[in-house]
C-alpha atoms as a PDB file:
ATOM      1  CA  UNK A   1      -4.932   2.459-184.578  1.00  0.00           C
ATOM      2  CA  UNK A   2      -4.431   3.943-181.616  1.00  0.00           C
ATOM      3  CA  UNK A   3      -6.875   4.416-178.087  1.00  0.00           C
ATOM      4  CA  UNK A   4      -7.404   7.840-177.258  1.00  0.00           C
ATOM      5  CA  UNK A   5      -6.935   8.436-173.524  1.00  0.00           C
ATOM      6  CA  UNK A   6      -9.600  10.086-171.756  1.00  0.00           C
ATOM      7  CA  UNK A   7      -9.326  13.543-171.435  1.00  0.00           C
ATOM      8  CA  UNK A   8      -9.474  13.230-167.472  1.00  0.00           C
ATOM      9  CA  UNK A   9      -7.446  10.585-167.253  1.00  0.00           C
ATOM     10  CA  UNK A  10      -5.113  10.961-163.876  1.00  0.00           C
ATOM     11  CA  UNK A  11      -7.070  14.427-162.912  1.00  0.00           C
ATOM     12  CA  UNK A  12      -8.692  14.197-159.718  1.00  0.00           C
ATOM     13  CA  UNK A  13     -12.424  13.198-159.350  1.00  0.00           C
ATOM     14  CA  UNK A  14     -14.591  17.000-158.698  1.00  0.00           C
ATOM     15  CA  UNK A  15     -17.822  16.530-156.254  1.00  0.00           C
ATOM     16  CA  UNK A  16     -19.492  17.506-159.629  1.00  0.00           C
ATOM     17  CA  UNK A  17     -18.314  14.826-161.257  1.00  0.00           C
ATOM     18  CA  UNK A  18     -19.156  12.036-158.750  1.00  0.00           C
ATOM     19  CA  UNK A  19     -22.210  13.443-158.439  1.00  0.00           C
ATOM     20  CA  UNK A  20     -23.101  13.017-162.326  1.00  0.00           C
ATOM     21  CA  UNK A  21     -21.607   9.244-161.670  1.00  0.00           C
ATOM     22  CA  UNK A  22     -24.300   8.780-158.808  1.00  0.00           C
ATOM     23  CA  UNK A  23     -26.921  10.169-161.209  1.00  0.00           C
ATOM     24  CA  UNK A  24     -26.221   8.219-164.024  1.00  0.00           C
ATOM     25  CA  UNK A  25     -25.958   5.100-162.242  1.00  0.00           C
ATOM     26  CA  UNK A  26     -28.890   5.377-160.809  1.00  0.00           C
ATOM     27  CA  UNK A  27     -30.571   5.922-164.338  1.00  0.00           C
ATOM     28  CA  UNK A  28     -29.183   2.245-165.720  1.00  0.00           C
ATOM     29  CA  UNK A  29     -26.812   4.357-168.076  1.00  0.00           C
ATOM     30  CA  UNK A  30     -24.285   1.965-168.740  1.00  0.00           C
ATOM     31  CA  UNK A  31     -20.558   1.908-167.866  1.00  0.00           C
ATOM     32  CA  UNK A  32     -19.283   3.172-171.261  1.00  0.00           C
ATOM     33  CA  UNK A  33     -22.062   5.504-171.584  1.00  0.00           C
ATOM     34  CA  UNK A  34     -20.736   6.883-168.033  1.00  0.00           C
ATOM     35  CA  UNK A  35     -17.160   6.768-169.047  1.00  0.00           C
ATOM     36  CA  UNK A  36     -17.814   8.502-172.166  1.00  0.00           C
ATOM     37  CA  UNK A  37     -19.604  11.772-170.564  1.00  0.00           C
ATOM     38  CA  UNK A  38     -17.178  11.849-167.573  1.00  0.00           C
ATOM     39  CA  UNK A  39     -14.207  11.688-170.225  1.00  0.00           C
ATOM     40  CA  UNK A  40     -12.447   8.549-167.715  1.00  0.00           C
ATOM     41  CA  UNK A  41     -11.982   5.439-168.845  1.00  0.00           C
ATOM     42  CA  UNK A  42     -14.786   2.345-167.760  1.00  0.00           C
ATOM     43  CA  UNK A  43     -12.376   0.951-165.607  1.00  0.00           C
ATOM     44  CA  UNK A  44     -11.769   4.439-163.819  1.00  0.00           C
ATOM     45  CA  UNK A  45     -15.716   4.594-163.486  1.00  0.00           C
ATOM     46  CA  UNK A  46     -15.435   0.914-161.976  1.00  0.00           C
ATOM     47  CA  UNK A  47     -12.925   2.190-158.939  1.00  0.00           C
ATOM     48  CA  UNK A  48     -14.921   5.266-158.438  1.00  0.00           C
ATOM     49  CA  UNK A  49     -18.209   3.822-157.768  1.00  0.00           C
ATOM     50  CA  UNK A  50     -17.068   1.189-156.134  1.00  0.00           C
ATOM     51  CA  UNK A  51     -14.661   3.058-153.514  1.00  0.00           C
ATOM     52  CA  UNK A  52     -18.025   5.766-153.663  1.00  0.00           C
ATOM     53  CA  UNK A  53     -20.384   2.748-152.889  1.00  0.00           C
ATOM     54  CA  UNK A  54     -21.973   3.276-156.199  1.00  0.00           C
ATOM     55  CA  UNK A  55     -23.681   0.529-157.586  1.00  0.00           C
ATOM     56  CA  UNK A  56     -23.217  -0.154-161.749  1.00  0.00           C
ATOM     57  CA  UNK A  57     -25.788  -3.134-162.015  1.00  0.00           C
ATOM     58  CA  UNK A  58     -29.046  -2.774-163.800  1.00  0.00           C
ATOM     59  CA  UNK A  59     -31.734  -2.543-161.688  1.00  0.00           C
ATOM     60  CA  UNK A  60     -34.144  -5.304-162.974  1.00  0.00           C
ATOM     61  CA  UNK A  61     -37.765  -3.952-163.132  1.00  0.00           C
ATOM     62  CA  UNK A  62     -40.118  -5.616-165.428  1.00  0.00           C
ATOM     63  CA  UNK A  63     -40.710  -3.471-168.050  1.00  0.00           C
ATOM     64  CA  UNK A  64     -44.358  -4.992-168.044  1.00  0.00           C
ATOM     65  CA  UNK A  65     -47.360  -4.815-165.910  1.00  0.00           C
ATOM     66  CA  UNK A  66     -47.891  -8.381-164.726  1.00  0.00           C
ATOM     67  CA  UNK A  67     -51.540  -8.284-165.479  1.00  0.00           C
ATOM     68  CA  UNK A  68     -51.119  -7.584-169.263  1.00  0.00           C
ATOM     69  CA  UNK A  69     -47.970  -9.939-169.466  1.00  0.00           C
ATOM     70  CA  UNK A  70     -50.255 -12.746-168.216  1.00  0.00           C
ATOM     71  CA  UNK A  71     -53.300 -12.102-170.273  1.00  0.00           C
ATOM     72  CA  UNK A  72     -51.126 -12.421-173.486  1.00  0.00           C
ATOM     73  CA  UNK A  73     -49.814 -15.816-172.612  1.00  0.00           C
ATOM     74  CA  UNK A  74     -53.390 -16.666-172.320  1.00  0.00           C
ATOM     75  CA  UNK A  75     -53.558 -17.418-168.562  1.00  0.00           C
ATOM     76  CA  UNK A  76     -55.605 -14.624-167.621  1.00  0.00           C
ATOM     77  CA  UNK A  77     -58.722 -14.960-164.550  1.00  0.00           C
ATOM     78  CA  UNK A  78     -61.528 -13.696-166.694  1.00  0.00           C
ATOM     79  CA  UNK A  79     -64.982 -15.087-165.919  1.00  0.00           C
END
């Protein structure tokens, strides 16, 4: 089977478009995810955001308040 190619593959990059990059990295949307709406290819997405400064890590929050995570293992201050 054959890979599609993007359907912006070798255009050049609209302000739009980086702009929807910046936005979606900053909302954890992964690479593929990103690739997929900007029709480019991951790698493509890799160069842009990293020539644009654009980070594509994860951001790690805790997707717990510490308090609650604590009292559930049992090691909460109650008196």
């Amino acid at each position: 089977m054959e890979k599609k190619t993007p359907k912006n593959q070798g255009k050049n990059w609209s302000t739009q478009e980086i702009e929807k990059l910046k936005k979606l990295a900053n909302g954890n949307t992964p690479t593929g995810l990103i690739a997929h709406e900007l029709g480019r290819s991951k790698a493509s997405i890799s160069s842009k955001a990293s020539q644009q400064n654009i980070s594509l890590q994860p951001t790690n929050k805790s997707p717990y308040d510490r308090n609650v995570s604590n009292s559930k293992k049992g090691n909460s201050n109650k008196k």
